[in-house]
PDB file of N, CA and C in Angstrom:
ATOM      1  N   UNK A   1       6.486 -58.601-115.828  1.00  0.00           N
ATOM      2  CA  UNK A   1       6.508 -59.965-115.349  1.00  0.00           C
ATOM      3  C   UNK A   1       7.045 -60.022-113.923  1.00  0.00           C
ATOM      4  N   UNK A   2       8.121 -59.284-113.913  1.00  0.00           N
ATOM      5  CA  UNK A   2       8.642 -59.316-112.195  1.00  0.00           C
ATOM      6  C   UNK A   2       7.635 -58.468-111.555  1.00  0.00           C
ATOM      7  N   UNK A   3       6.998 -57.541-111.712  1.00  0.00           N
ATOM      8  CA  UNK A   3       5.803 -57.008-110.720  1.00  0.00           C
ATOM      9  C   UNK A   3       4.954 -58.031-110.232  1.00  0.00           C
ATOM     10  N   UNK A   4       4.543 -58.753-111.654  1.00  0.00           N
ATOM     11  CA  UNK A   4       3.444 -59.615-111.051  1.00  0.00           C
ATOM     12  C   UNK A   4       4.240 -60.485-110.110  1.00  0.00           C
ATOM     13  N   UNK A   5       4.976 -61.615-110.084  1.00  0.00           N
ATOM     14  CA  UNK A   5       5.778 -61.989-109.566  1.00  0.00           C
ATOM     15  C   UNK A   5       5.886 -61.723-107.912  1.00  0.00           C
ATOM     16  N   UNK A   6       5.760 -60.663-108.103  1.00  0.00           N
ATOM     17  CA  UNK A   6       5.973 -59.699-106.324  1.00  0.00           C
ATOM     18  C   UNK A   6       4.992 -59.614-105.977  1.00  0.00           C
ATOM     19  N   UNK A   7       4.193 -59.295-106.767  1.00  0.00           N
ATOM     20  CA  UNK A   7       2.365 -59.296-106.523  1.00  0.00           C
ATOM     21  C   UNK A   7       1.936 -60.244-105.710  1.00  0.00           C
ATOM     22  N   UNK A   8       2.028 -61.332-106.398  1.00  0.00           N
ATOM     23  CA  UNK A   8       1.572 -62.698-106.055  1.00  0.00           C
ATOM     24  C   UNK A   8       2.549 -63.253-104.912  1.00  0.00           C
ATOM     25  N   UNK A   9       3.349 -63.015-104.710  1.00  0.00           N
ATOM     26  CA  UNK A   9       4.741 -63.419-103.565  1.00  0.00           C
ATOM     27  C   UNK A   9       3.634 -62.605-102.817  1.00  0.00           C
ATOM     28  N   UNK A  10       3.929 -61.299-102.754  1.00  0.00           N
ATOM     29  CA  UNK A  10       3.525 -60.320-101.654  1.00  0.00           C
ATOM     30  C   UNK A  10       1.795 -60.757-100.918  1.00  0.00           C
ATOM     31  N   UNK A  11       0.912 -60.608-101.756  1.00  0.00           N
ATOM     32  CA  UNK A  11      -0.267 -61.863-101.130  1.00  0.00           C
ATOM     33  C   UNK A  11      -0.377 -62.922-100.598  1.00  0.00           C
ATOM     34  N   UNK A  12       0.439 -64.115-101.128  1.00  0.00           N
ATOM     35  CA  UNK A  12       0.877 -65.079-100.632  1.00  0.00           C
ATOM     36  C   UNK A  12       1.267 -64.852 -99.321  1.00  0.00           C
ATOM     37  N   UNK A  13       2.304 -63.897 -98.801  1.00  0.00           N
ATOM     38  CA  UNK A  13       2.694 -63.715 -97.529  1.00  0.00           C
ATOM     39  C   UNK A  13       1.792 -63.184 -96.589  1.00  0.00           C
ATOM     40  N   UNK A  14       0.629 -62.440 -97.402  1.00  0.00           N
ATOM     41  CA  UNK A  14      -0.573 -61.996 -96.408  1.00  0.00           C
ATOM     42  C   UNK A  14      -1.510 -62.606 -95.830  1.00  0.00           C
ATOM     43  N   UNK A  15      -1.926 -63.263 -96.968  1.00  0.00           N
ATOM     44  CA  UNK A  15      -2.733 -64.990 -96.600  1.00  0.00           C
ATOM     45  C   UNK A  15      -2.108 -65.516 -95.263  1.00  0.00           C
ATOM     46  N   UNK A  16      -0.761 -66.113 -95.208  1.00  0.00           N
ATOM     47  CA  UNK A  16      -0.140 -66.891 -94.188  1.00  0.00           C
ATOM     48  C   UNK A  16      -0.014 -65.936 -92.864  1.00  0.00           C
ATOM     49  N   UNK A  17       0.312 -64.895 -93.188  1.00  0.00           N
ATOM     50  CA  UNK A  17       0.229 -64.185 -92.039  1.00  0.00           C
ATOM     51  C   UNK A  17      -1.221 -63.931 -91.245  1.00  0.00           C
ATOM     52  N   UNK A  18      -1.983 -63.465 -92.113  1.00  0.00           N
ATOM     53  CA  UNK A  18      -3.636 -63.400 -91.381  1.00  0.00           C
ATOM     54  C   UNK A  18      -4.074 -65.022 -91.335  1.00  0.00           C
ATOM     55  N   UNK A  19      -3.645 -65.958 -91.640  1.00  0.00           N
ATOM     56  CA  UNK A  19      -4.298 -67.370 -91.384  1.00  0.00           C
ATOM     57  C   UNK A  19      -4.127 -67.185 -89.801  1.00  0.00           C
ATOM     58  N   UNK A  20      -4.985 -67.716 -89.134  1.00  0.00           N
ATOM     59  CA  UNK A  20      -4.901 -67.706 -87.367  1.00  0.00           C
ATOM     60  C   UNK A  20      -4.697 -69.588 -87.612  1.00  0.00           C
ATOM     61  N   UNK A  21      -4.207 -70.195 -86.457  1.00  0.00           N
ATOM     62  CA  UNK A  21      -3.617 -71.616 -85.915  1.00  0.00           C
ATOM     63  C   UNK A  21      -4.457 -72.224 -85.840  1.00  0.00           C
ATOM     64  N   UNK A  22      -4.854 -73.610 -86.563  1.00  0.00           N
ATOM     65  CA  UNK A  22      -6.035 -73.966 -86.094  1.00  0.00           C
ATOM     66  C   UNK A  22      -6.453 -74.686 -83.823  1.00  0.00           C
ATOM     67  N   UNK A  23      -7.593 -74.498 -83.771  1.00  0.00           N
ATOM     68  CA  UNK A  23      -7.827 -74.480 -82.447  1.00  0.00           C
ATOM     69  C   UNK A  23      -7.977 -75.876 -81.955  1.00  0.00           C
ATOM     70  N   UNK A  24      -7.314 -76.452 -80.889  1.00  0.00           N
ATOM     71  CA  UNK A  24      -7.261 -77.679 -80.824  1.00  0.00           C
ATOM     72  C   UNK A  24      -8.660 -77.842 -80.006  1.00  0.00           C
ATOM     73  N   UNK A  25      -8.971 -78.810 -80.031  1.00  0.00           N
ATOM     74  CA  UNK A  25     -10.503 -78.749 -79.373  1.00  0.00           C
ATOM     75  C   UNK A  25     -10.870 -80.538 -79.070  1.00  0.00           C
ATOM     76  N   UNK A  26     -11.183 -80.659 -77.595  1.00  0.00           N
ATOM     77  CA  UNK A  26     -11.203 -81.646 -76.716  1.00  0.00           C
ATOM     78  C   UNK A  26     -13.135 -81.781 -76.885  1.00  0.00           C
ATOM     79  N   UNK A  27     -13.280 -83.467 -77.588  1.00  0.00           N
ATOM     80  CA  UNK A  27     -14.777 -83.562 -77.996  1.00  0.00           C
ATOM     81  C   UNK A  27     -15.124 -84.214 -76.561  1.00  0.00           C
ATOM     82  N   UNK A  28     -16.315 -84.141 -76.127  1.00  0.00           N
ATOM     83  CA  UNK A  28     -16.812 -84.904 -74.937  1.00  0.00           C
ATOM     84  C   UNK A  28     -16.805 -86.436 -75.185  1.00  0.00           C
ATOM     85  N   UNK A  29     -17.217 -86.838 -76.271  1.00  0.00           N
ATOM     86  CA  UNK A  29     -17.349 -88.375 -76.014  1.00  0.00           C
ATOM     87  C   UNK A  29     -16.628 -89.211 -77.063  1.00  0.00           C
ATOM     88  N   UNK A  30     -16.409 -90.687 -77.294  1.00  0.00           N
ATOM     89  CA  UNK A  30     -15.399 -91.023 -77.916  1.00  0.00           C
ATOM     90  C   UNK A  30     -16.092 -92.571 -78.172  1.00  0.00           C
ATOM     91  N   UNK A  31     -16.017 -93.111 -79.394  1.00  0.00           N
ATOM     92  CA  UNK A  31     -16.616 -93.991 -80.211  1.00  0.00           C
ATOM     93  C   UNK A  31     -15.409 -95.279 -79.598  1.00  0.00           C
ATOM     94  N   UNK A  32     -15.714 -96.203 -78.962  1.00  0.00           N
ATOM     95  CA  UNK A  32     -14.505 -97.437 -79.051  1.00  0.00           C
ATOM     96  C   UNK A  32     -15.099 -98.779 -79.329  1.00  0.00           C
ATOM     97  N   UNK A  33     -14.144 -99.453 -80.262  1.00  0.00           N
ATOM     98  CA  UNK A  33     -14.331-100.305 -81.005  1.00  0.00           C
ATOM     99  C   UNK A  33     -13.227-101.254 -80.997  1.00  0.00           C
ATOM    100  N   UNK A  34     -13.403-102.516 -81.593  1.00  0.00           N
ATOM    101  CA  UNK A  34     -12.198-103.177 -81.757  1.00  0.00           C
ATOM    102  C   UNK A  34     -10.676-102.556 -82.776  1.00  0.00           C
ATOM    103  N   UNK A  35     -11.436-101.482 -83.917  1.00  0.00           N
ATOM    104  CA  UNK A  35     -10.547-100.611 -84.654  1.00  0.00           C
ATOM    105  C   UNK A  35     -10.034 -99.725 -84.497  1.00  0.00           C
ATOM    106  N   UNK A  36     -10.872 -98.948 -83.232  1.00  0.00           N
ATOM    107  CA  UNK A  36     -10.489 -97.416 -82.814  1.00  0.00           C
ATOM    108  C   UNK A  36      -9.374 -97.722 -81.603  1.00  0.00           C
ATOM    109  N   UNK A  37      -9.706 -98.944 -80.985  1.00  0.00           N
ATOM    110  CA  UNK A  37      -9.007 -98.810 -79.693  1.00  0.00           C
ATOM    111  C   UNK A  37      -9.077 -97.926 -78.493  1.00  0.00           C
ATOM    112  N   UNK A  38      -8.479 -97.549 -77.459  1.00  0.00           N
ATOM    113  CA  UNK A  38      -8.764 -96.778 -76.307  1.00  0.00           C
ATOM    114  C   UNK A  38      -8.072 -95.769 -76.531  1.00  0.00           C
ATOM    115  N   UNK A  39      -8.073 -94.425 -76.504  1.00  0.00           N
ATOM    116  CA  UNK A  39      -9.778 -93.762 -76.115  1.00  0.00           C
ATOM    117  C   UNK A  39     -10.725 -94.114 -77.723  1.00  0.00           C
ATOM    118  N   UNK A  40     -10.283 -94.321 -78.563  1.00  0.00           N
ATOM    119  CA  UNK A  40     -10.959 -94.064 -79.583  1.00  0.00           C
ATOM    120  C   UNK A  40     -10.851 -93.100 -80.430  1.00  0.00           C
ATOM    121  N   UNK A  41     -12.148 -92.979 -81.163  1.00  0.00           N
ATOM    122  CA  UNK A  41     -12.407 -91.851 -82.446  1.00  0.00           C
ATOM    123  C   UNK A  41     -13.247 -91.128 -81.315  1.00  0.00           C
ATOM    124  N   UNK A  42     -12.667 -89.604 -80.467  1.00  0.00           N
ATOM    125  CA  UNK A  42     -13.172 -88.498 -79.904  1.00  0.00           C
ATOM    126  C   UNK A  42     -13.598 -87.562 -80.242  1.00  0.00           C
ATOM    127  N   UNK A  43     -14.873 -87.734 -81.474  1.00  0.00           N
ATOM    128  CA  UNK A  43     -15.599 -86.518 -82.573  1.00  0.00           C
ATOM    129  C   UNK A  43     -16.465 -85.953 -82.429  1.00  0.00           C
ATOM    130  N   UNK A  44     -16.987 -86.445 -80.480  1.00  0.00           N
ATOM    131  CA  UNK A  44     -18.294 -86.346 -80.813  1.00  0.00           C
ATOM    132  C   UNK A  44     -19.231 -85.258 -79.618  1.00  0.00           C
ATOM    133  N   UNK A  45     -19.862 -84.733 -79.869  1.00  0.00           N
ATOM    134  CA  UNK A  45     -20.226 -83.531 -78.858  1.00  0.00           C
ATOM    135  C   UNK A  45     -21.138 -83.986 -78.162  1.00  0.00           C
ATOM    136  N   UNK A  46     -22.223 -84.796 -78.375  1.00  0.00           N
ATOM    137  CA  UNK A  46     -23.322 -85.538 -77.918  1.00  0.00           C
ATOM    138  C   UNK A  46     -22.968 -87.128 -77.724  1.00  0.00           C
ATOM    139  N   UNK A  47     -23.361 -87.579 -76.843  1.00  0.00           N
ATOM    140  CA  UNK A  47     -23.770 -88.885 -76.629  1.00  0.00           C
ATOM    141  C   UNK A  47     -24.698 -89.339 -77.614  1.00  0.00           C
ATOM    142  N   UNK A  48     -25.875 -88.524 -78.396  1.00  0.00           N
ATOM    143  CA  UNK A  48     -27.007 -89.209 -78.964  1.00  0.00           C
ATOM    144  C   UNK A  48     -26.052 -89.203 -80.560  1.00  0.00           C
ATOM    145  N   UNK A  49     -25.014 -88.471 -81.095  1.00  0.00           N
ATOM    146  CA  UNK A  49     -24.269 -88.391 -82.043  1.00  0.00           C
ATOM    147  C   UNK A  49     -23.265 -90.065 -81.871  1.00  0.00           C
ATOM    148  N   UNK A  50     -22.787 -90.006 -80.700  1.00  0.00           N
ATOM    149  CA  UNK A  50     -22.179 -91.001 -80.794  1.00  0.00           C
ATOM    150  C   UNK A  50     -22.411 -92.404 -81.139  1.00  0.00           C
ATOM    151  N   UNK A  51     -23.876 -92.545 -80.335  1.00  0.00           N
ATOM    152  CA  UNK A  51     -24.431 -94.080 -80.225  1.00  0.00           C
ATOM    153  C   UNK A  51     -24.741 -93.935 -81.932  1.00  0.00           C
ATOM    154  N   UNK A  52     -25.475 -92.589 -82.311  1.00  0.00           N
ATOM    155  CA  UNK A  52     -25.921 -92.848 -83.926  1.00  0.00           C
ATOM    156  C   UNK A  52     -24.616 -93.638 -84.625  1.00  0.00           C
ATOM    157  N   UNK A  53     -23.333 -93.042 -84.762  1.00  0.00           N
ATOM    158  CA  UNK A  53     -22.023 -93.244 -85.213  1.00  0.00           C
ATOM    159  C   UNK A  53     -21.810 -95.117 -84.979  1.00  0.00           C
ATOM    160  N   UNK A  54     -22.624 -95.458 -83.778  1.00  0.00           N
ATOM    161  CA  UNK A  54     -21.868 -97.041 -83.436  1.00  0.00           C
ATOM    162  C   UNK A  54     -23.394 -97.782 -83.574  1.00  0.00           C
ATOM    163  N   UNK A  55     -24.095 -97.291 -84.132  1.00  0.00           N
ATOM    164  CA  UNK A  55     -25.237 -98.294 -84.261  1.00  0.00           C
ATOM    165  C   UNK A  55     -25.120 -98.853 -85.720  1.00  0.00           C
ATOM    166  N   UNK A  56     -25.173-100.436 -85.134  1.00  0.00           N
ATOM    167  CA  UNK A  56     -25.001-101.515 -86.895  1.00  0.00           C
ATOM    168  C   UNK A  56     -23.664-102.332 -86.547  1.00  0.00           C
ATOM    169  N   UNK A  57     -22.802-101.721 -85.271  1.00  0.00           N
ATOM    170  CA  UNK A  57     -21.105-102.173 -85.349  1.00  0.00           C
ATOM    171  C   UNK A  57     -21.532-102.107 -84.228  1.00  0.00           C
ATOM    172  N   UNK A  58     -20.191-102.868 -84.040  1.00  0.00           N
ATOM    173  CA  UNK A  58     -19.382-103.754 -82.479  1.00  0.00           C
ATOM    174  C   UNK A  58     -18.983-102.588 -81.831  1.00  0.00           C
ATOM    175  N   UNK A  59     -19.534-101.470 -81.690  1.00  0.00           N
ATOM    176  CA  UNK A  59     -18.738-100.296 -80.932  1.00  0.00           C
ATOM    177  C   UNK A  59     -19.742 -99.710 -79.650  1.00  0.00           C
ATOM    178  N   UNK A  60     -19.179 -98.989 -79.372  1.00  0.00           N
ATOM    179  CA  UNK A  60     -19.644 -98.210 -78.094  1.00  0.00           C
ATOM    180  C   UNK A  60     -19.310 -96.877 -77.580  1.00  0.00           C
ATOM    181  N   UNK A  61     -20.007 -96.184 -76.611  1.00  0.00           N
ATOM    182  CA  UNK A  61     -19.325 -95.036 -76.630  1.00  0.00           C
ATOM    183  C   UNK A  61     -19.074 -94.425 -74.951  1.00  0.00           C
ATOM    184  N   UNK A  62     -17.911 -93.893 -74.742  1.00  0.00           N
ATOM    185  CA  UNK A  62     -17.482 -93.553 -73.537  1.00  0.00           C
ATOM    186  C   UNK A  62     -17.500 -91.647 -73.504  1.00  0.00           C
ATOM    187  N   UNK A  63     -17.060 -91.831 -71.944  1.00  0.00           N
ATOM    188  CA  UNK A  63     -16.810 -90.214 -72.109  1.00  0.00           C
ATOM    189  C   UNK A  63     -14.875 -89.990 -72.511  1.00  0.00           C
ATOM    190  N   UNK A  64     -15.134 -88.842 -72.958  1.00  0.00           N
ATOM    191  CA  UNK A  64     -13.455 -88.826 -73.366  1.00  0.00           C
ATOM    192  C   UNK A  64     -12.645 -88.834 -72.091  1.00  0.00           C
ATOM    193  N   UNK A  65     -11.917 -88.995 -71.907  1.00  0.00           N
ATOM    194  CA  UNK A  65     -10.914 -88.889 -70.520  1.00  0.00           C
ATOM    195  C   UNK A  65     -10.365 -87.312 -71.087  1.00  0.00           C
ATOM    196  N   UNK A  66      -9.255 -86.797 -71.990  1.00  0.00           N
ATOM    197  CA  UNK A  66      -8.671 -85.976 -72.021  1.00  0.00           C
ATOM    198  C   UNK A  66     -10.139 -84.779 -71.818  1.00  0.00           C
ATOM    199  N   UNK A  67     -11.293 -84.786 -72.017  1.00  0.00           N
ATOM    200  CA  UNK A  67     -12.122 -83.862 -71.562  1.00  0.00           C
ATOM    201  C   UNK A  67     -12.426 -84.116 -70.327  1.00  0.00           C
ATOM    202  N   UNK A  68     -12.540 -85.541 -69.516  1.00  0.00           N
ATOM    203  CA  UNK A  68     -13.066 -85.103 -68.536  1.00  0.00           C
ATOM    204  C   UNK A  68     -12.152 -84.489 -67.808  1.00  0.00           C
ATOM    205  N   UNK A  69     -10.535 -84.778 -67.915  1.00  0.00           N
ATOM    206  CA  UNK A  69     -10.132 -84.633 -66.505  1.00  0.00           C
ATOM    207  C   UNK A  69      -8.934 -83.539 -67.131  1.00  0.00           C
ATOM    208  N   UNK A  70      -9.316 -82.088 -67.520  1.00  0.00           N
ATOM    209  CA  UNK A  70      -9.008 -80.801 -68.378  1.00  0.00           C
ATOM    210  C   UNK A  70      -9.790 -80.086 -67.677  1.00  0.00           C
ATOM    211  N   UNK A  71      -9.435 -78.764 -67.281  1.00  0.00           N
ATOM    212  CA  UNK A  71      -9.630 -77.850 -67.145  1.00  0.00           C
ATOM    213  C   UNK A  71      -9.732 -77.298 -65.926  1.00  0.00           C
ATOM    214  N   UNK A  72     -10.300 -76.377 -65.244  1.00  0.00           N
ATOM    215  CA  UNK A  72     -10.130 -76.402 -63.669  1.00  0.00           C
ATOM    216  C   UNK A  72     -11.606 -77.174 -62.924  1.00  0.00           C
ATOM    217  N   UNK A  73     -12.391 -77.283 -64.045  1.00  0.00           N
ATOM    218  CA  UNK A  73     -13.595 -78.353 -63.316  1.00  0.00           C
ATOM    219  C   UNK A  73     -13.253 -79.765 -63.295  1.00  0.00           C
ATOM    220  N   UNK A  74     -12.447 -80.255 -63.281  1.00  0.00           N
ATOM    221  CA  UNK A  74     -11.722 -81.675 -63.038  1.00  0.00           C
ATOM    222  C   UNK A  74     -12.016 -82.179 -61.696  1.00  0.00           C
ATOM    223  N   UNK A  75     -12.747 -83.485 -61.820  1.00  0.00           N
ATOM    224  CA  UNK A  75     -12.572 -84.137 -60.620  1.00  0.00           C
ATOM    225  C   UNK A  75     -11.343 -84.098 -59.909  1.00  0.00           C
ATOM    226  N   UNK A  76     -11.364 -83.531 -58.314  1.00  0.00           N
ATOM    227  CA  UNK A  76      -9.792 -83.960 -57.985  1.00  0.00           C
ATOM    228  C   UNK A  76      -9.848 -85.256 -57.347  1.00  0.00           C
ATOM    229  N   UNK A  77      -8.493 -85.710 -56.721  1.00  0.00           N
ATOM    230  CA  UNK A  77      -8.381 -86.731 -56.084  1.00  0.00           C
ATOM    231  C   UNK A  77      -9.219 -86.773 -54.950  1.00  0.00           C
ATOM    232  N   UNK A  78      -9.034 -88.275 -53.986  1.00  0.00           N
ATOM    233  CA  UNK A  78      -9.822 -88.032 -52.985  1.00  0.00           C
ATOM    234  C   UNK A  78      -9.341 -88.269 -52.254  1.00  0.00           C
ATOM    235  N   UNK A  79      -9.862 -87.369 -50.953  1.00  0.00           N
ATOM    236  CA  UNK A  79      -8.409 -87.509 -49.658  1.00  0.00           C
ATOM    237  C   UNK A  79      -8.844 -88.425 -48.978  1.00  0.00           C
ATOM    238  N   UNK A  80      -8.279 -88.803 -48.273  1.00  0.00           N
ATOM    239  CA  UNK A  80      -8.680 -90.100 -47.231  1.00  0.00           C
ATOM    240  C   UNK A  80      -8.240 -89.302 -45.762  1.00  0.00           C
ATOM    241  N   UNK A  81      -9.357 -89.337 -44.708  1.00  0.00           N
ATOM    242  CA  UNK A  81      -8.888 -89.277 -43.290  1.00  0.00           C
ATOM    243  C   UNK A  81      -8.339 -90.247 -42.581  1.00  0.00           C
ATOM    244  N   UNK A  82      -6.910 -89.844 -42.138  1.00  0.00           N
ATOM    245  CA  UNK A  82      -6.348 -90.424 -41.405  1.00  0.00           C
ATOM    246  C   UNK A  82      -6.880 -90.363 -39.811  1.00  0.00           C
ATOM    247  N   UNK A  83      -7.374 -91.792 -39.202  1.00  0.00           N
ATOM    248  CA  UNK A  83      -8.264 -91.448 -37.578  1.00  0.00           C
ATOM    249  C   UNK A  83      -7.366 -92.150 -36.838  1.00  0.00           C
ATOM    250  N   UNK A  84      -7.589 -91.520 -35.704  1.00  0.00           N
ATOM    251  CA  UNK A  84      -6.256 -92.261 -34.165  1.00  0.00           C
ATOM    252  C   UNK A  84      -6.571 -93.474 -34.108  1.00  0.00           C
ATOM    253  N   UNK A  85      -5.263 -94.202 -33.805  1.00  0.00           N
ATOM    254  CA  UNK A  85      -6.043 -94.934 -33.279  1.00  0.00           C
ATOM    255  C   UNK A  85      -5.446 -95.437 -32.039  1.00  0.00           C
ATOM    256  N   UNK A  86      -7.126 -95.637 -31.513  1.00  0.00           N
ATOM    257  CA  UNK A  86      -7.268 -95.416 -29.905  1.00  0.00           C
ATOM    258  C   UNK A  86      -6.540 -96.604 -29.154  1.00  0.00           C
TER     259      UNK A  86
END
């Protein structure tokens, strides 16, 4: 009885150890509605997924912000030239 015991302990600990973290993952577009609020429900990889998701309801669909402005392809700011003046 105590073997098994250890058995099953000892697997148990292998499972958790080989489980890898799940991967957080930034969807392109984002369903907003009067329920979801801003940004919304962000599930969605396609635009043509999204509108399917908000057709029949008061909703709509944007691009996600936390995707657009992630990663090193991020819009940057925009500089403004400073000119003499004459």
């Amino acid at each position: 009885m105590r073997g098994m015991a250890l058995a099953v302990l000892a697997a148990g600990m292998m499972a958790a150890v080989a489980s890898a973290p799940a991967e957080a993952r930034e969807y392109r577009f984002c369903l907003q509605s009067p329920e979801t609020g801003i940004p919304g429900e962000c599930a969605y990889d396609t635009y043509a997924q999204c509108r399917a998701s908000a057709a029949g309801r008061f909703a709509d669909c944007s691009l996600n912000p936390r995707y657009a402005f992630s990663g090193p392809d991020r819009p940057h700011p925009r500089r403004y030239r400073a000119y003499p003046d004459y």
